[in-house]
N, C-alpha and C. Protein backbone atom coordinates (compact mmCIF):
# COMPACT_ATOMS: atom_id res chain seq x y z
N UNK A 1 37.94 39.29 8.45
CA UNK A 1 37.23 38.27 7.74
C UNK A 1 35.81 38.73 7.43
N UNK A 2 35.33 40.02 8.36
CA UNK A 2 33.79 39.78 8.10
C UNK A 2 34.26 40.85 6.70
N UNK A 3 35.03 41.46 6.29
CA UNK A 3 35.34 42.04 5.36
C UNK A 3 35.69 41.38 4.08
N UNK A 4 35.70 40.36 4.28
CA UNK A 4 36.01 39.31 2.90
C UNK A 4 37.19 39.08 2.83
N UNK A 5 37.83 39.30 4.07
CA UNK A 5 39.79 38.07 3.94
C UNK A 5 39.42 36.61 3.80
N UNK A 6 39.96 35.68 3.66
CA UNK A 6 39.81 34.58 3.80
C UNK A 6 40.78 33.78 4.69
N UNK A 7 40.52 32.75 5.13
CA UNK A 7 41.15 32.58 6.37
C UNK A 7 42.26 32.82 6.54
N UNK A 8 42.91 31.84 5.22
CA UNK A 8 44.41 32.09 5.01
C UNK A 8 44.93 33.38 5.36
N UNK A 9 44.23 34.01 4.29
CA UNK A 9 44.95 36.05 4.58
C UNK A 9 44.85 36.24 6.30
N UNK A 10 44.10 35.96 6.83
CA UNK A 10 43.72 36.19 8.29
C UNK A 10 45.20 35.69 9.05
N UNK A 11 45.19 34.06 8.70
CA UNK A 11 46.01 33.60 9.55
C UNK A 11 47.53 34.32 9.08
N UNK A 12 47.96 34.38 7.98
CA UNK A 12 49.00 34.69 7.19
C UNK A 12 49.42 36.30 7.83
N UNK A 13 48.42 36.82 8.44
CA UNK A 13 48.32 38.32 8.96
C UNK A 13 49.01 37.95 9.79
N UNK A 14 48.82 37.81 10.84
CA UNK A 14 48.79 37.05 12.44
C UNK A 14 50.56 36.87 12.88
N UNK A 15 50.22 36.02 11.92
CA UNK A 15 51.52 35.08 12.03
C UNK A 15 52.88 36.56 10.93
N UNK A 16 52.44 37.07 10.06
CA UNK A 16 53.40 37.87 9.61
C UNK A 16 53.65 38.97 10.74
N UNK A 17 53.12 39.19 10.84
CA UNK A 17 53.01 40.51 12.32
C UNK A 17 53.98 40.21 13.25
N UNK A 18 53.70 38.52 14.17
CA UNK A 18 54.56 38.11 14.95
C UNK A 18 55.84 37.79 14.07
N UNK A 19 55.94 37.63 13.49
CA UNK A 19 57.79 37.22 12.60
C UNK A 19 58.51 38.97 12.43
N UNK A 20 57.59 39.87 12.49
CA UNK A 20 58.09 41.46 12.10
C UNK A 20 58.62 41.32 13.80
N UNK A 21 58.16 41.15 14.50
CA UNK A 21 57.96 41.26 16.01
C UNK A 21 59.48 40.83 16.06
N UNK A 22 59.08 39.42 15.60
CA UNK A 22 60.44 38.30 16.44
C UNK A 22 61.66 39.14 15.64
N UNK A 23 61.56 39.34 14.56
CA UNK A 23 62.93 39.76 13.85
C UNK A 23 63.41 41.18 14.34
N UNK A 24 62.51 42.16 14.91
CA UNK A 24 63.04 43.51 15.35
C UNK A 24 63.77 42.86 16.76
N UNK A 25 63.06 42.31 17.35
CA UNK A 25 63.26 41.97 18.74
C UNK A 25 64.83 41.29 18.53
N UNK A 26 64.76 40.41 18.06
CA UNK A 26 66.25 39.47 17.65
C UNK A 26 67.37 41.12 17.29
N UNK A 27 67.05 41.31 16.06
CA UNK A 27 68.14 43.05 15.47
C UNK A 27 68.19 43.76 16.82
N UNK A 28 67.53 43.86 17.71
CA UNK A 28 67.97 44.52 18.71
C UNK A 28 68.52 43.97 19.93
N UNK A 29 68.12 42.60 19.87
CA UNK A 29 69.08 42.05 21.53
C UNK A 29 70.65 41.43 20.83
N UNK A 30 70.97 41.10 19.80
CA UNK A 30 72.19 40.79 19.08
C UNK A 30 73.14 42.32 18.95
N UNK A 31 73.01 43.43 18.59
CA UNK A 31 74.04 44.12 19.42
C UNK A 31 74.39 44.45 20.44
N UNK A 32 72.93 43.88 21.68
CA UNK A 32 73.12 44.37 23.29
C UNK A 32 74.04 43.12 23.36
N UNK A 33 73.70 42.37 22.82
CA UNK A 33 74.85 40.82 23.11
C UNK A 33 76.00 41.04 22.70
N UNK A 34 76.37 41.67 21.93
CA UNK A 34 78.28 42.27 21.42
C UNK A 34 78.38 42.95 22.32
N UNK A 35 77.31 43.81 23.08
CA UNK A 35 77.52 44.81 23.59
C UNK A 35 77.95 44.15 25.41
N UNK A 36 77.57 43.42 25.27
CA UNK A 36 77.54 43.19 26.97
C UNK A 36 78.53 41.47 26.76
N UNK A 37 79.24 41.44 26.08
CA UNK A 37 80.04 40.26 25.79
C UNK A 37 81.08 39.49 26.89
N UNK A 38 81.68 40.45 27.47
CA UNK A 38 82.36 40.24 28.56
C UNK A 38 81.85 39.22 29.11
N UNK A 39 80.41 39.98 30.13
CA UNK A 39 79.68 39.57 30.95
C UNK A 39 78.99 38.33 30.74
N UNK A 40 78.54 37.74 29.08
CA UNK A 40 78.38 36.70 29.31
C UNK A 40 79.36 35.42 28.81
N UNK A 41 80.12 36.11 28.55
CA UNK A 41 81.56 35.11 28.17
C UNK A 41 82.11 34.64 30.12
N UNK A 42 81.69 35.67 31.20
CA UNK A 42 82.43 35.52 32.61
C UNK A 42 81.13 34.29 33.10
N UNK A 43 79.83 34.28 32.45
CA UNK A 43 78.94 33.79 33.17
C UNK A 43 78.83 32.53 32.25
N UNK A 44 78.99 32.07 31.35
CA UNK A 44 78.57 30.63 30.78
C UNK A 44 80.49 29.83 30.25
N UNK A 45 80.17 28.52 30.94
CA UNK A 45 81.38 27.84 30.63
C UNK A 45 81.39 27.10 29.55
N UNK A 46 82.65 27.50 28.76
CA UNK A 46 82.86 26.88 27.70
C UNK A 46 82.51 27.08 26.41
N UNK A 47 81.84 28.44 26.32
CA UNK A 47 81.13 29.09 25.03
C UNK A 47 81.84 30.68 25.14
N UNK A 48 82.26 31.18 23.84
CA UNK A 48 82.70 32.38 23.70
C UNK A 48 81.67 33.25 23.63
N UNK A 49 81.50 34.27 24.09
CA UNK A 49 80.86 35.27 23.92
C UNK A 49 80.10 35.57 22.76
N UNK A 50 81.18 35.22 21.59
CA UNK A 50 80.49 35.65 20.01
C UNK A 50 79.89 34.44 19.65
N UNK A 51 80.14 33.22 20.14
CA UNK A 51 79.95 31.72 19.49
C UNK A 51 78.29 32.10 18.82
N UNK A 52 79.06 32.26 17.04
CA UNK A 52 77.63 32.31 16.46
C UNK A 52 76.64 31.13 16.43
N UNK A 53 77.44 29.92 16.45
CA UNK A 53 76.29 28.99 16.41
C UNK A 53 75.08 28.71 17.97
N UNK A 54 76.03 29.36 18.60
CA UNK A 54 74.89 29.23 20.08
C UNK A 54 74.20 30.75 19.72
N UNK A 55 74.14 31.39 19.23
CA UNK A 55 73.43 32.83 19.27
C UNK A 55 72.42 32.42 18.05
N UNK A 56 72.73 31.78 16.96
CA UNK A 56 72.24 31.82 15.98
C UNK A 56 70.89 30.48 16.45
N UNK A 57 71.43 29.62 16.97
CA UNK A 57 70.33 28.68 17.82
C UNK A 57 69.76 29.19 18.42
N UNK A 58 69.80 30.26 19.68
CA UNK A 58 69.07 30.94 20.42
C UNK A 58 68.20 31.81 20.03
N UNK A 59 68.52 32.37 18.61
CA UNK A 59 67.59 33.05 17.81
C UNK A 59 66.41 32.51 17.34
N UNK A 60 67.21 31.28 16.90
CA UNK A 60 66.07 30.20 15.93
C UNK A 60 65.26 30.10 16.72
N UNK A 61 65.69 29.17 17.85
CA UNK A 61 64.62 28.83 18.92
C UNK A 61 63.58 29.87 19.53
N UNK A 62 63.84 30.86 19.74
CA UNK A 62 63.41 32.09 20.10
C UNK A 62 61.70 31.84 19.05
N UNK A 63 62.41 32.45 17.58
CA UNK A 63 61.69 33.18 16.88
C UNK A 63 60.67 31.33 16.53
N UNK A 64 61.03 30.40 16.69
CA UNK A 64 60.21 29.30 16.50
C UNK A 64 59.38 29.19 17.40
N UNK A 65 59.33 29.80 18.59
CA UNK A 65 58.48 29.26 19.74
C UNK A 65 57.47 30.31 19.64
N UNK A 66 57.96 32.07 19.14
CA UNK A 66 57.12 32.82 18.95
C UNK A 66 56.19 32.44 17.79
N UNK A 67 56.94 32.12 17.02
CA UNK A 67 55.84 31.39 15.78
C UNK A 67 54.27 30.43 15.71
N UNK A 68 54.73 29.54 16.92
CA UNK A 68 54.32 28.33 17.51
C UNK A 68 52.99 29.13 18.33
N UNK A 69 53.53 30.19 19.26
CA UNK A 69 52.51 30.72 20.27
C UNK A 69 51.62 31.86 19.65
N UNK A 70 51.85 31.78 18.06
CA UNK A 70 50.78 33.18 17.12
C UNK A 70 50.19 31.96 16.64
N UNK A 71 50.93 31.01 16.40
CA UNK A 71 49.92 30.48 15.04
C UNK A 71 48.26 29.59 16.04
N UNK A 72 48.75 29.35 17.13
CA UNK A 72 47.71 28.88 18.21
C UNK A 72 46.56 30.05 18.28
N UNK A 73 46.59 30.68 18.42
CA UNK A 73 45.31 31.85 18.76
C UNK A 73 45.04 32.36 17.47
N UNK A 74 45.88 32.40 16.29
CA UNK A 74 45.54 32.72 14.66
C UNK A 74 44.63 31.72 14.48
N UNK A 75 44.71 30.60 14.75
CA UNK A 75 43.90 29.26 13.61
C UNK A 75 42.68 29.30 14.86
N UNK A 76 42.53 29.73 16.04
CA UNK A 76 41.30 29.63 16.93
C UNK A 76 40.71 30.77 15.98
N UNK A 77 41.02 31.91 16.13
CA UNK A 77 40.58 33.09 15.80
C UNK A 77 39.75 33.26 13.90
N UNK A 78 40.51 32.56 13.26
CA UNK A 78 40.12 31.85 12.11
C UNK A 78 39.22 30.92 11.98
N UNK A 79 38.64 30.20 13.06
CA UNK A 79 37.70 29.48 12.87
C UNK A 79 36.14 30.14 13.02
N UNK A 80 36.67 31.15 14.38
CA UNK A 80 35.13 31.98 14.70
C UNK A 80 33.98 32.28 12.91
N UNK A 81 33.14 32.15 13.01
CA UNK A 81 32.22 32.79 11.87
C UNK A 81 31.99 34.71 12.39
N UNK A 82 32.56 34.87 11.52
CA UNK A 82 33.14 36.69 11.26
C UNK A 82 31.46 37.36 11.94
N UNK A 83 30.36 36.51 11.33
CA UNK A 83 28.95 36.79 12.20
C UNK A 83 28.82 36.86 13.05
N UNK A 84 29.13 35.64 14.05
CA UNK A 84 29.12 35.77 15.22
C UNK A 84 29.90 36.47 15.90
N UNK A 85 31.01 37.00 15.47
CA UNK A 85 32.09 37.46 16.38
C UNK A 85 31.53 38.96 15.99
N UNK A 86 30.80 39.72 14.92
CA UNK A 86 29.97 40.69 15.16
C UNK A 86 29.20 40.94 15.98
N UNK A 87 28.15 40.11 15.69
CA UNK A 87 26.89 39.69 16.92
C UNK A 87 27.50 40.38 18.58
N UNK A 88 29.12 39.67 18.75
CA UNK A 88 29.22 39.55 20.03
C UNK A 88 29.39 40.96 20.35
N UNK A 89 29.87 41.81 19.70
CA UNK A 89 30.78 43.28 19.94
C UNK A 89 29.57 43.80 19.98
């Protein structure tokens, strides 16, 4: 910002960064989950192993809560005056 982003671009940073995050993170625990299927098809009752709609919820929820916990410290961090937060360093 002290560079001339404006908040938006700031916050829009923040928050794009964490969604690159949540989506690698998700692409990689969804084949350990085919991968280890057995094991949680032996440990939860009444849900198949592949049941996309419980994986596809668990994703959502996942990547919504990460969303939730960037956009909190983005819109603090966006408010600082880019001056002062020079000043401080």
């Amino acid at each position: 910002m002290a560079l001339g982003a404006t908040r938006r671009a700031a916050l829009f940073l923040v928050v794009s960064d964490t969604a690159r995050l949540v989506a690698a993170g998700v692409l990689v625990a969804l084949p350990v989950v085919w991968g280890l299927g057995r094991l949680v098809e032996s440990q939860l009752f009444g849900v198949a192993a592949m049941d996309t709609v419980t994986l596809a919820a668990a994703a959502a929820l996942v990547g919504c809560a990460a969303l939730v916990a960037a956009a909190a410290p983005a819109r603090r961090a966006t408010a600082v005056s880019p001056v002062e937060a020079l000043r401080h360093e």
